[in-house]
N, C-alpha and C. Protein backbone atom coordinates (compact mmCIF):
# COMPACT_ATOMS: atom_id res chain seq x y z
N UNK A 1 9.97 37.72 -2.27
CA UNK A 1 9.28 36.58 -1.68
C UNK A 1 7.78 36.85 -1.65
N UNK A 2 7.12 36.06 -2.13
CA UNK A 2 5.61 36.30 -1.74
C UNK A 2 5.46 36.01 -0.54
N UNK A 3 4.21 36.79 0.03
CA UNK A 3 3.36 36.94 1.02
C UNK A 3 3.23 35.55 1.73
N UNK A 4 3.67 35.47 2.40
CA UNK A 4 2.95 34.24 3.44
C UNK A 4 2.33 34.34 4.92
N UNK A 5 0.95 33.12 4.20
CA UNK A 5 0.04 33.40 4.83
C UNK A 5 0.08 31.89 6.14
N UNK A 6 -0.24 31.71 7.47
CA UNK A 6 -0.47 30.72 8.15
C UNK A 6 -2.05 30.93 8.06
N UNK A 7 -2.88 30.01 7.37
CA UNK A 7 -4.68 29.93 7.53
C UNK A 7 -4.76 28.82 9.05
N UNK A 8 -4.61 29.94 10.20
CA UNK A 8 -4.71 29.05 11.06
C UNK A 8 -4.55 30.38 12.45
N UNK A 9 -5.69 30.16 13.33
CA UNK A 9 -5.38 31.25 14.56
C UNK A 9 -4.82 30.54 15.49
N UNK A 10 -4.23 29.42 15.13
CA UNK A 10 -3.66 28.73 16.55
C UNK A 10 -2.37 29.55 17.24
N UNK A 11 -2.19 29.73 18.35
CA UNK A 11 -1.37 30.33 18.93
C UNK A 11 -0.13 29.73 19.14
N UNK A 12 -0.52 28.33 19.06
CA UNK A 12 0.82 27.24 19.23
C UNK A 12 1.46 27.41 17.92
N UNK A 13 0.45 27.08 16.74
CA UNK A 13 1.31 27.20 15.23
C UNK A 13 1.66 28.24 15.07
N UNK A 14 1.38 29.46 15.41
CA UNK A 14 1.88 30.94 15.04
C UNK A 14 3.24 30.77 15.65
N UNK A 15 3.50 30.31 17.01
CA UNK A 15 4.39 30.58 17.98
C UNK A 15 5.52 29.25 16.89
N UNK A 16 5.12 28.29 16.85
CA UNK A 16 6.31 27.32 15.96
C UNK A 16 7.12 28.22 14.47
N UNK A 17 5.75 28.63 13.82
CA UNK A 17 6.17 29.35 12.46
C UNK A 17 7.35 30.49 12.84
N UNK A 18 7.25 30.89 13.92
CA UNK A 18 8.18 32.12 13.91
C UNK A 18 9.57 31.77 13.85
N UNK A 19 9.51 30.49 14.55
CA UNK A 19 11.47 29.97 14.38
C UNK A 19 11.48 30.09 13.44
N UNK A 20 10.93 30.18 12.29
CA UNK A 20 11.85 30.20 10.83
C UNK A 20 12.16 31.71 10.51
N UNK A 21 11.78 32.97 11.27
CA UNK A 21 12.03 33.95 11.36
C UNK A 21 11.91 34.13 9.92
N UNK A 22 10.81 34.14 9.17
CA UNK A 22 10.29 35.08 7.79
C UNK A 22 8.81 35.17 8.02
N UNK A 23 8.62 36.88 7.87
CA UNK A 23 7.28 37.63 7.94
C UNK A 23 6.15 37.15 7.33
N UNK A 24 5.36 37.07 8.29
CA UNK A 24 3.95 36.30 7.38
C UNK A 24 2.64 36.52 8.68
N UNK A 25 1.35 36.84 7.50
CA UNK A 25 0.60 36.94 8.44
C UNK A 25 -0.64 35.78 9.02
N UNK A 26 -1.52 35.65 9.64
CA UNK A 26 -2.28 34.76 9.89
C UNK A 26 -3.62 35.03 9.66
N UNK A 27 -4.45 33.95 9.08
CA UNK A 27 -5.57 34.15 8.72
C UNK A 27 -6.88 33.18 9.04
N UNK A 28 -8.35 33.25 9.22
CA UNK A 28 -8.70 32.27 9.83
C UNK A 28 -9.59 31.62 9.26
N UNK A 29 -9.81 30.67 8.75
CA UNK A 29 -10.31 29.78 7.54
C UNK A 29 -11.73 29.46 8.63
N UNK A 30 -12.62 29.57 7.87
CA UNK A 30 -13.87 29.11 8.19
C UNK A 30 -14.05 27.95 7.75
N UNK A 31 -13.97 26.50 7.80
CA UNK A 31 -14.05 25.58 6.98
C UNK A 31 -15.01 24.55 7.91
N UNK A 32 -16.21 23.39 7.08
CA UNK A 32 -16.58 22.33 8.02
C UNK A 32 -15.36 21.20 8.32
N UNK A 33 -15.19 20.61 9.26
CA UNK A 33 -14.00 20.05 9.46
C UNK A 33 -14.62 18.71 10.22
N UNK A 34 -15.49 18.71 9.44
CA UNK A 34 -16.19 16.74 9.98
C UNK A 34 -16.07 16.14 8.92
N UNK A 35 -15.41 15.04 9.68
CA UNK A 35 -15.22 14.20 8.99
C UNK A 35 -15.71 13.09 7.80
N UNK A 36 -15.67 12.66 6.81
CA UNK A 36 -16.96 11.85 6.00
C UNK A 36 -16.92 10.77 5.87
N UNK A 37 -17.99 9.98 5.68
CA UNK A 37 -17.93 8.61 5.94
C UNK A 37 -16.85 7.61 5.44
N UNK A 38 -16.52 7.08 6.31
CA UNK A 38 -15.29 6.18 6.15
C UNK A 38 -13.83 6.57 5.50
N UNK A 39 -13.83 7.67 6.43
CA UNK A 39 -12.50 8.38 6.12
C UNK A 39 -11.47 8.44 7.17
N UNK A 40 -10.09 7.80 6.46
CA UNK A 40 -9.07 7.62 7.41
C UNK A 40 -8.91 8.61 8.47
N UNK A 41 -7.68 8.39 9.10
CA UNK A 41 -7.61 9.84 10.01
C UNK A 41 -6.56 10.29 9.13
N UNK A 42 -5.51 9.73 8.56
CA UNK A 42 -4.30 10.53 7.23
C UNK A 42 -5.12 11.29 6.81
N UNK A 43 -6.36 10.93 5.44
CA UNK A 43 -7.11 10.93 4.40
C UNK A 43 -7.90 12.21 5.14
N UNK A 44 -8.39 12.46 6.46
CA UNK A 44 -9.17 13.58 6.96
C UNK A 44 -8.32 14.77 7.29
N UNK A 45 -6.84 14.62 7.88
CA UNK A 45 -6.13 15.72 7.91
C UNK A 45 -5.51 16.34 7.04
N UNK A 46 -5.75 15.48 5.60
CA UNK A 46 -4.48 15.87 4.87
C UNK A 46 -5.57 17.19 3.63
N UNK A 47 -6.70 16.01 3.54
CA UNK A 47 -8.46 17.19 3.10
C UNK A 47 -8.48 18.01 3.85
N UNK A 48 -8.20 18.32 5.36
CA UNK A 48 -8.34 19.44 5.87
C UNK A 48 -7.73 20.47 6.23
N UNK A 49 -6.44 19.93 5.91
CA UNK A 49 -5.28 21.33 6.17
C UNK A 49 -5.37 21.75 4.14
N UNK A 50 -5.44 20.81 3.60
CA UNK A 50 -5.55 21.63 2.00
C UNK A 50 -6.86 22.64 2.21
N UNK A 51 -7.95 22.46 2.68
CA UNK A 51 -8.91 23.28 2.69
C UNK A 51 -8.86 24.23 3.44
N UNK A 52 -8.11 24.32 4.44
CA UNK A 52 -7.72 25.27 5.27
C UNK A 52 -7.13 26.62 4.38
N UNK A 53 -5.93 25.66 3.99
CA UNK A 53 -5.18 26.75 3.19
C UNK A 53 -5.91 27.67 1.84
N UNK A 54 -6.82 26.84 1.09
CA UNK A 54 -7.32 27.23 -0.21
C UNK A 54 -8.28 27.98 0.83
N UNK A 55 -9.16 27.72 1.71
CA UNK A 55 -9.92 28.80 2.55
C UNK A 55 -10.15 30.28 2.61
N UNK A 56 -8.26 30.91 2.67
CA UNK A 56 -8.53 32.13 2.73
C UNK A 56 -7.93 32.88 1.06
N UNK A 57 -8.57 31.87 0.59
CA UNK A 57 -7.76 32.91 -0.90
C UNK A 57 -8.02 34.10 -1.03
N UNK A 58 -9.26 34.48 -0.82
CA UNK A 58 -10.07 35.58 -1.07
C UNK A 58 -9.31 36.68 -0.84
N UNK A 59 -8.83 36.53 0.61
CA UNK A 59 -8.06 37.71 1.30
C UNK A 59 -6.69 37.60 0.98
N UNK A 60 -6.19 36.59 0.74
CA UNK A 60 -4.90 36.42 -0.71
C UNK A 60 -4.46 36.31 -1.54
N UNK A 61 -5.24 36.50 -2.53
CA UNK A 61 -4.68 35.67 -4.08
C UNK A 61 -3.67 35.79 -4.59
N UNK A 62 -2.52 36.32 -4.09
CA UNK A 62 -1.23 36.17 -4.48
C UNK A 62 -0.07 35.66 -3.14
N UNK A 63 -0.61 34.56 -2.72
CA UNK A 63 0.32 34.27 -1.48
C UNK A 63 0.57 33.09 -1.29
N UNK A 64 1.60 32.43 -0.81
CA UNK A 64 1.84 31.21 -0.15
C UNK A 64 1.10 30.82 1.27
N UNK A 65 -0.19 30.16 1.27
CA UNK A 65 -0.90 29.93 2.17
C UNK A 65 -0.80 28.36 3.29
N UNK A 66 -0.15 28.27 4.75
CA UNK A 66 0.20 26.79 5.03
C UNK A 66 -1.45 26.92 5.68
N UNK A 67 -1.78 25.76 5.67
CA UNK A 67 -2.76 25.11 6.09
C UNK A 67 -2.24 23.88 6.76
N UNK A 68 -2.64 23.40 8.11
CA UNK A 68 -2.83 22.45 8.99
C UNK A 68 -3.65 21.70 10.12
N UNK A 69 -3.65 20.69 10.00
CA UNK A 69 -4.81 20.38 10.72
C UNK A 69 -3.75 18.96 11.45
N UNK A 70 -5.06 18.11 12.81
CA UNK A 70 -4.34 17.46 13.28
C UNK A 70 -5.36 16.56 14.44
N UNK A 71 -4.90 15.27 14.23
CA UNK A 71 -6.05 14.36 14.87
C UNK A 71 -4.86 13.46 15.88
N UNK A 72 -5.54 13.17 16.48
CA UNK A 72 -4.72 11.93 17.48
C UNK A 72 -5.57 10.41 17.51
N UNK A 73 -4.92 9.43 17.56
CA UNK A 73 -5.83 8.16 17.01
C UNK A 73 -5.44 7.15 18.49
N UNK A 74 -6.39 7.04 19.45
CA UNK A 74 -5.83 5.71 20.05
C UNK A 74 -6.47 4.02 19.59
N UNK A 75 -6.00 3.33 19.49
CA UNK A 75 -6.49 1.98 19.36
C UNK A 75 -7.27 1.99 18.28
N UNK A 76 -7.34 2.88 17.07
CA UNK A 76 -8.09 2.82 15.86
C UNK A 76 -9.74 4.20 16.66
N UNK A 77 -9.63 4.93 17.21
CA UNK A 77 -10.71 5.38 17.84
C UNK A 77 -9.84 7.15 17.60
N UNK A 78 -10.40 8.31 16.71
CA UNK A 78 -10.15 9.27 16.94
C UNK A 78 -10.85 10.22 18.17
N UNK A 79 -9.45 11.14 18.53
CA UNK A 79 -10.02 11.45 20.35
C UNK A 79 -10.27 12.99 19.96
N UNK A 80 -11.36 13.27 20.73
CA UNK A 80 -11.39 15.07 20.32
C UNK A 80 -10.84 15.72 21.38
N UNK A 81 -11.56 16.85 22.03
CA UNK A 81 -11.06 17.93 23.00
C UNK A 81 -11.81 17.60 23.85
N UNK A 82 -11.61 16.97 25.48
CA UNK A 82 -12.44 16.61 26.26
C UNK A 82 -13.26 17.98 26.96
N UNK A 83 -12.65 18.90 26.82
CA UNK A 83 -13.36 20.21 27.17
C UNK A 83 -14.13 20.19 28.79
N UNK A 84 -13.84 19.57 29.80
CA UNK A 84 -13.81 19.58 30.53
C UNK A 84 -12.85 18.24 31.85
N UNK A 85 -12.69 18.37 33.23
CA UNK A 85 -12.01 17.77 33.58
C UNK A 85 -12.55 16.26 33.96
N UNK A 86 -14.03 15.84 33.65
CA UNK A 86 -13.94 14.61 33.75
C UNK A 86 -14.09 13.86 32.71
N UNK A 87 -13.68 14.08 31.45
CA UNK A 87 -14.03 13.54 30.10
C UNK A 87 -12.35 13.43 30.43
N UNK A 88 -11.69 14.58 30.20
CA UNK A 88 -10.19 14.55 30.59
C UNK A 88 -9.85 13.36 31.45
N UNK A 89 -10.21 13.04 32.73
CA UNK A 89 -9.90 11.82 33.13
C UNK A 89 -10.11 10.50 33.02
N UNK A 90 -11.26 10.92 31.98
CA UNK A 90 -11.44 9.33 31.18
C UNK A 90 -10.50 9.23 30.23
N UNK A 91 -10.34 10.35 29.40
CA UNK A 91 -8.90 9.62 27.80
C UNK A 91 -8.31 9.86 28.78
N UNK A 92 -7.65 10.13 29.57
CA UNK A 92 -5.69 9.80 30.47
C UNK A 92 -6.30 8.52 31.10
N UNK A 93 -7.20 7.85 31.59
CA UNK A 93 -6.99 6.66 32.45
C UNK A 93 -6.98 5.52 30.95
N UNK A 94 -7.86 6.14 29.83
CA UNK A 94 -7.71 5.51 28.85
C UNK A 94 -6.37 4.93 28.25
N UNK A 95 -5.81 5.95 27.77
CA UNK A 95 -4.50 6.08 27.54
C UNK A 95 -2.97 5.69 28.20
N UNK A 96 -3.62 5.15 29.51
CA UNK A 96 -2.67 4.54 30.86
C UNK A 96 -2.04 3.60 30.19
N UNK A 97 -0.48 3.53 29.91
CA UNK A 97 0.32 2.44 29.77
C UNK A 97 0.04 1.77 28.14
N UNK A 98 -0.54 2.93 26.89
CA UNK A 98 -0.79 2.95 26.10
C UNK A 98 0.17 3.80 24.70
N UNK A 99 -0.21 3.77 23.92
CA UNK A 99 0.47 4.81 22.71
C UNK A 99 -0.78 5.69 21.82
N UNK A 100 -0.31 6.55 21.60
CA UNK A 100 -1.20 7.61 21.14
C UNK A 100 -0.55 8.24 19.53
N UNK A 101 -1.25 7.98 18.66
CA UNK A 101 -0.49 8.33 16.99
C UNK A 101 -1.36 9.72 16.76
N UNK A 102 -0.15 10.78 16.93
CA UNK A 102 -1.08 12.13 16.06
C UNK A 102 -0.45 11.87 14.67
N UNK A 103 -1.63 12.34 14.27
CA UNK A 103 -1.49 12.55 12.28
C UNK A 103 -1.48 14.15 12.17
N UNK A 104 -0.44 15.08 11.35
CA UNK A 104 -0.71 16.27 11.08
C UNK A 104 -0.58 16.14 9.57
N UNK A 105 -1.44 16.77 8.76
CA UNK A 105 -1.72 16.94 7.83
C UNK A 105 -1.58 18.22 7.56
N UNK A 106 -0.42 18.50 6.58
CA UNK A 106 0.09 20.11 6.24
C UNK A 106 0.11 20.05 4.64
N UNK A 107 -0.26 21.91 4.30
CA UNK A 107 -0.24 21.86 2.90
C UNK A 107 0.23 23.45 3.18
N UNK A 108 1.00 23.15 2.17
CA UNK A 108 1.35 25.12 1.49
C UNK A 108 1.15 24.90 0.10
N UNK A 109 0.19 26.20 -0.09
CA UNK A 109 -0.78 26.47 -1.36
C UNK A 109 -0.69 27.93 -1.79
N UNK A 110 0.06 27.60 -3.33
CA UNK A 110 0.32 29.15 -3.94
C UNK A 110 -1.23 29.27 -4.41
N UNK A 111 -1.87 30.13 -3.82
CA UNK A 111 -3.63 30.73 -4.56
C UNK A 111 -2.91 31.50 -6.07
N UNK A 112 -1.81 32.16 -6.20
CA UNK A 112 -2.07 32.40 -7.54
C UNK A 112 -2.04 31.29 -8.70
N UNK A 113 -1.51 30.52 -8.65
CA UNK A 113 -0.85 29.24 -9.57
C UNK A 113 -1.81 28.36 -9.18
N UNK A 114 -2.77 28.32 -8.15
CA UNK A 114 -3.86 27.51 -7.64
C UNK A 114 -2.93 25.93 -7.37
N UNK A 115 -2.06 25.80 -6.78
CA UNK A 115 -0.80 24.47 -7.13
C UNK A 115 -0.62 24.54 -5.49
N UNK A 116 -0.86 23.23 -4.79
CA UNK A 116 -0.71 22.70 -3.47
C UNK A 116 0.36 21.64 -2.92
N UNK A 117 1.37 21.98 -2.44
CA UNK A 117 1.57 20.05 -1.95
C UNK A 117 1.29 20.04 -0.65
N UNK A 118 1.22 18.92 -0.50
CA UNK A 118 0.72 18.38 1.13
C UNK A 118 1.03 17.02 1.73
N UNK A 119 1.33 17.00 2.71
CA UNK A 119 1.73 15.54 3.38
C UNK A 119 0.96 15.49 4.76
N UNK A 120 1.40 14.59 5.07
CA UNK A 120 0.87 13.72 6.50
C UNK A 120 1.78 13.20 7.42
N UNK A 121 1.80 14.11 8.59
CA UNK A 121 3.08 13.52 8.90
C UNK A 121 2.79 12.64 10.36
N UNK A 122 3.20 11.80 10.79
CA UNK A 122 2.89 10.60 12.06
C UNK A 122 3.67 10.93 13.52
N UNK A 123 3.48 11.51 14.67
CA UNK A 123 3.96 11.27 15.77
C UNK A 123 3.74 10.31 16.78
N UNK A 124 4.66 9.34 17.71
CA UNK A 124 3.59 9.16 18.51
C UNK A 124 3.82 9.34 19.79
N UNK A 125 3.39 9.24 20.63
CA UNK A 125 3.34 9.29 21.99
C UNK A 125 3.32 8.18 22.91
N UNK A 126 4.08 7.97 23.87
CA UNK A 126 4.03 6.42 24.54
C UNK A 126 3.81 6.93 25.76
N UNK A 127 2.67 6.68 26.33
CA UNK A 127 1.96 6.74 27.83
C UNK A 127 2.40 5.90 29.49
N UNK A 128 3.20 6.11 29.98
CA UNK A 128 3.71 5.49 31.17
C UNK A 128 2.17 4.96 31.80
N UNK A 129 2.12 3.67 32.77
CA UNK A 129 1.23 3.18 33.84
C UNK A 129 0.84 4.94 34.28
N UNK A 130 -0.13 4.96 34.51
CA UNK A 130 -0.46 6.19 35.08
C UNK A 130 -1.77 6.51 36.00
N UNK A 131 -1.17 6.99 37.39
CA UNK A 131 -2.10 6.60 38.62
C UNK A 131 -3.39 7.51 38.27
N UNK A 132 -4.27 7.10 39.18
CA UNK A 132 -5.47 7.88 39.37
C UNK A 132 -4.97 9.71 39.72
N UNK A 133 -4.10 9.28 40.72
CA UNK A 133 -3.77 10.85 41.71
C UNK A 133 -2.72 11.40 40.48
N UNK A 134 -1.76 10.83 39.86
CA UNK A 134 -1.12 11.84 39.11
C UNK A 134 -2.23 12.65 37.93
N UNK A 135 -3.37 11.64 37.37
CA UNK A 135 -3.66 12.05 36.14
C UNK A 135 -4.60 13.18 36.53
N UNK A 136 -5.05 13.46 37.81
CA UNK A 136 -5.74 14.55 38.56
C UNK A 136 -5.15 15.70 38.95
N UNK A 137 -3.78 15.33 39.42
CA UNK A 137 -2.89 16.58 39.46
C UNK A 137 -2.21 17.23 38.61
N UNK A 138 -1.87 16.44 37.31
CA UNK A 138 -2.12 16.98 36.09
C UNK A 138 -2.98 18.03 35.25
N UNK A 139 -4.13 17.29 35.52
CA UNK A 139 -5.58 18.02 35.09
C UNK A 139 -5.96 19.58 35.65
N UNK A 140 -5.41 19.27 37.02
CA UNK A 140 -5.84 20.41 38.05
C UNK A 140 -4.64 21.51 37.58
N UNK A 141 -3.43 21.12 37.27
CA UNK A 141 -2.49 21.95 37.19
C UNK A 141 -2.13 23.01 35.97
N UNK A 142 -2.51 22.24 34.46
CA UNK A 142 -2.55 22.41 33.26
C UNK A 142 -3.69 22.69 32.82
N UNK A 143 -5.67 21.66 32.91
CA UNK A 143 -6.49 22.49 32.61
C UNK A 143 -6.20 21.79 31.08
N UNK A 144 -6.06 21.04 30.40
CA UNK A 144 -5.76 21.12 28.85
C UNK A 144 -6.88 20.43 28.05
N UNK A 145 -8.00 21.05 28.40
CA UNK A 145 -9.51 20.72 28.46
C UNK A 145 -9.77 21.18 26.96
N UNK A 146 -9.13 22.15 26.00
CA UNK A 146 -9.41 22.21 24.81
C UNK A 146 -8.20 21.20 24.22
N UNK A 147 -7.50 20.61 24.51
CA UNK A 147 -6.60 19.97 23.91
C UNK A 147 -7.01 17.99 23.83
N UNK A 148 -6.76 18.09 22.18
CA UNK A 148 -6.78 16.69 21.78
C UNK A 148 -5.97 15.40 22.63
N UNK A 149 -6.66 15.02 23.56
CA UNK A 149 -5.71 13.75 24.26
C UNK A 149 -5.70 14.27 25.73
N UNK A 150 -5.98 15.49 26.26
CA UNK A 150 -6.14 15.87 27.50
C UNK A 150 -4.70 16.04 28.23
N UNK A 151 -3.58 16.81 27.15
CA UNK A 151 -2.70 16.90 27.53
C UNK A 151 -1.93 17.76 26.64
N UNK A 152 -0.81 18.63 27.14
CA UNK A 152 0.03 20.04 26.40
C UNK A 152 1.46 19.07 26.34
N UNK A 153 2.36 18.47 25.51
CA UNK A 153 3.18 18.25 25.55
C UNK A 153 4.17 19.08 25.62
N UNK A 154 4.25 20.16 25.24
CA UNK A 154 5.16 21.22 25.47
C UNK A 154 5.41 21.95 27.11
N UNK A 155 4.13 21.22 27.83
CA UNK A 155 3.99 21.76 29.39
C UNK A 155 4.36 20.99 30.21
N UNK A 156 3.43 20.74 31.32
CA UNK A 156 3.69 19.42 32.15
C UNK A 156 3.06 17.89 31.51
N UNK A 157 2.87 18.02 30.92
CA UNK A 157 1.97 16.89 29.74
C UNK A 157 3.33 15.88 29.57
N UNK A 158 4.73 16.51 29.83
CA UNK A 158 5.87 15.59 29.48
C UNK A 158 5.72 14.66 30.34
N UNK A 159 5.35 15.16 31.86
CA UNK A 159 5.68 13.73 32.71
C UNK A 159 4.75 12.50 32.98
N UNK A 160 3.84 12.75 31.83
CA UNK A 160 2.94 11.40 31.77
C UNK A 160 3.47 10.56 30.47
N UNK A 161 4.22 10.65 29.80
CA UNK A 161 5.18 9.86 29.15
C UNK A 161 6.51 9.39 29.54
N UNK A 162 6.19 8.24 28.46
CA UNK A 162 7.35 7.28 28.62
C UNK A 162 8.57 7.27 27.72
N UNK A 163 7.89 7.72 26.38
CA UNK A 163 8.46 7.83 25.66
C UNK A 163 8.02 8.78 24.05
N UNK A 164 8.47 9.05 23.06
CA UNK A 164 8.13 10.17 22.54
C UNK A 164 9.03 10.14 21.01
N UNK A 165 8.14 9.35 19.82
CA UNK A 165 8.43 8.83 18.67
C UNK A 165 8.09 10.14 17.54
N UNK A 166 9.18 10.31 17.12
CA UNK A 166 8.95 11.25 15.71
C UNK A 166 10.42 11.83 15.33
N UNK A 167 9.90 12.22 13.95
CA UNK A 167 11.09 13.24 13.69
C UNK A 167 11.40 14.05 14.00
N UNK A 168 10.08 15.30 14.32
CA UNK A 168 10.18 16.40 14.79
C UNK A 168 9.28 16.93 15.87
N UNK A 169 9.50 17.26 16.47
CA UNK A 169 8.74 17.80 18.08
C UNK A 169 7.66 18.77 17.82
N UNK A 170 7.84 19.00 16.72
CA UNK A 170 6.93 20.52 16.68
C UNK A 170 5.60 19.95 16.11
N UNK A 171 5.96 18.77 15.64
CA UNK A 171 4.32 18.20 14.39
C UNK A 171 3.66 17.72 16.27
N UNK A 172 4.06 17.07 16.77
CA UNK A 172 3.22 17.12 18.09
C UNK A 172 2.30 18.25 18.56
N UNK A 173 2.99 19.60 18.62
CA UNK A 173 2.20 20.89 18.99
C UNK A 173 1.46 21.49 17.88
N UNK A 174 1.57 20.71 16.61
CA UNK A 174 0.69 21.22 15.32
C UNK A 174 1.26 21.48 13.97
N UNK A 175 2.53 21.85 14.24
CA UNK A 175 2.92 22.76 12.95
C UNK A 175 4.44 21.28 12.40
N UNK A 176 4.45 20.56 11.61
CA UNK A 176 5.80 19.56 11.52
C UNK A 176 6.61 21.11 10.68
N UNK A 177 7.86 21.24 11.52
CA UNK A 177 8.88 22.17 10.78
C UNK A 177 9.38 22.01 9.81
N UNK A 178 10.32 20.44 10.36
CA UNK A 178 11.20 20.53 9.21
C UNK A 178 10.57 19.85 7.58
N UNK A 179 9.43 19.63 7.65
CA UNK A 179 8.17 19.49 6.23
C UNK A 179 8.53 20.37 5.87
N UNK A 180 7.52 21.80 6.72
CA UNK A 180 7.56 22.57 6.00
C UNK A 180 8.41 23.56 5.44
N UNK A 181 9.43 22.87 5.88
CA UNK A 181 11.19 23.79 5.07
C UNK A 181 11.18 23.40 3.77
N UNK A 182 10.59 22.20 3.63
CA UNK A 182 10.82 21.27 2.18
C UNK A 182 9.50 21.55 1.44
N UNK A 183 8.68 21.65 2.22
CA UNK A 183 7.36 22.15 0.95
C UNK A 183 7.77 23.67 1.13
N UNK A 184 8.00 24.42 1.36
CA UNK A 184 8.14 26.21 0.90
C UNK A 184 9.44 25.98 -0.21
N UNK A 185 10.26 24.61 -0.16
CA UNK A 185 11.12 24.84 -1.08
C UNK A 185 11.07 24.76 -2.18
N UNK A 186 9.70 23.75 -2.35
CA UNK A 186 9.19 23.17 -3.28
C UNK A 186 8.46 24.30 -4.02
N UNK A 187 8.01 25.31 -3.31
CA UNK A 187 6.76 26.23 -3.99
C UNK A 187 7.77 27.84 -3.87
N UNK A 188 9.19 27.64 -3.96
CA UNK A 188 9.63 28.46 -4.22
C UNK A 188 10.63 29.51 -2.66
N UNK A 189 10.01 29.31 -2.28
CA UNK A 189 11.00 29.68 -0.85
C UNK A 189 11.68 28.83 0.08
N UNK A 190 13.19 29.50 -0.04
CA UNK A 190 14.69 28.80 0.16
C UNK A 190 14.61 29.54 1.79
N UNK A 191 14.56 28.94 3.02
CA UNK A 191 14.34 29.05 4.58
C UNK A 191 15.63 30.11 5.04
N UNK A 192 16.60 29.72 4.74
CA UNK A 192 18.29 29.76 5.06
C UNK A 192 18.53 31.45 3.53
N UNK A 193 18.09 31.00 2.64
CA UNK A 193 18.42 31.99 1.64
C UNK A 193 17.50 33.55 2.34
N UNK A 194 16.50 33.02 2.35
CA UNK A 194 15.69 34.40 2.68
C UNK A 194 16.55 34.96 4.38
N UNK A 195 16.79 34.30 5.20
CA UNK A 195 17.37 34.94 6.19
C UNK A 195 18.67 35.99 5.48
N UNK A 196 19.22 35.32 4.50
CA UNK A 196 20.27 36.31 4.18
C UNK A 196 19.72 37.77 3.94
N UNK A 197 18.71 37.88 2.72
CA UNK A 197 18.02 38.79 2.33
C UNK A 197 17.47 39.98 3.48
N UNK A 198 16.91 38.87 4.76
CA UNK A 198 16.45 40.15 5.76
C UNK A 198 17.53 40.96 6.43
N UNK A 199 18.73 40.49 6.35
CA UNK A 199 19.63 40.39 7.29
C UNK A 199 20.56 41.97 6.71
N UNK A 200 20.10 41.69 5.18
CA UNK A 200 20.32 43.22 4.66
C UNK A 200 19.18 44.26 4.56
């Protein structure tokens, strides 16, 4: 099996990649990641997890590299990291009794064969009425001040939803799984086959 690489220091995607239980290391792509004029939010994640991945060739040229990236869109308006708690209580009062579409944009890229595929995959999020005092005790409790939308869905971030649209749970926290079972299959690694292999 070649080398696989995650071009990504996220701690959430490291922590998703491991359910597939095959060895791989992580690497951290220096890339500009602004956006260019009149560019979708698909069209910006899907350019930026490919660049992610082609990023660290240098330190791989013989590896299967995933690259991912990931935007959240309300009402046609992309939301960043409120990075503190009263920007935070503006997108949650925003977002009150609303829906929230993350786009993740994933690519796995063989650097030797220089050969990429990549998709875009859609979650969304459905926002319950949501009081002044919960979206504060939230804030105060979690802190999710680097996080896109001002909220950890994997934490207490569940109980400000209503509801919770996708295929897979994990493209929410960054990494879509079951994609990337089907693009490593595509570029040569079988998920289920290689467990046999470690297992001897």
């Amino acid at each position: 099996m070649k080398t696989l690489v995650l071009g990504s220091t996220s701690p959430f995607r490291k922590v998703i990649l491991e359910k597939l239980q095959l060895p791989f290391q992580c690497a951290k792509p220096n890339i500009d990641e602004t956006e260019k004029q009149g560019e979708s939010p698909q069209i910006l994640v899907e350019r930026l997890a490919i660049e992610k991945a082609k990023a660290v060739t240098s330190q791989f040229p013989n590896a299967l590299i995933i690259g991912s990236d990931q935007v959240a869109v309300c009402e046609g308006e992309i939301l960043g990291k409120p990075h503190n708690f009263t920007n935070a209580v503006v997108q949650l009062n925003k977002f009150s009794g609303k829906s929230i579409t993350f786009y993740t944009g994933l690519c796995v890229y063989d650097s030797e064969n220089d050969k990429s595929v990549s998709l875009v995959e859609p979650f969304i999020v459905h926002f319950k009425k949501l009081k002044q005092e919960e979206i504060e005790n939230y804030l105060h409790a979690e802190e999710p001040y680097n996080c896109a939308g001002s909220f950890k869905s994997e934490g207490l971030g569940i109980c400000l939803f209503s509801k919770l649209e996708g295929d897979d749970p994990n493209t929410l926290i960054g990494l879509p799984l079951i994609k990337l079972v089907e693009l490593l299959k595509q570029q040569g690694i079988d998920v289920l086959a290689e467990q046999g292999k470690i297992a001897i």
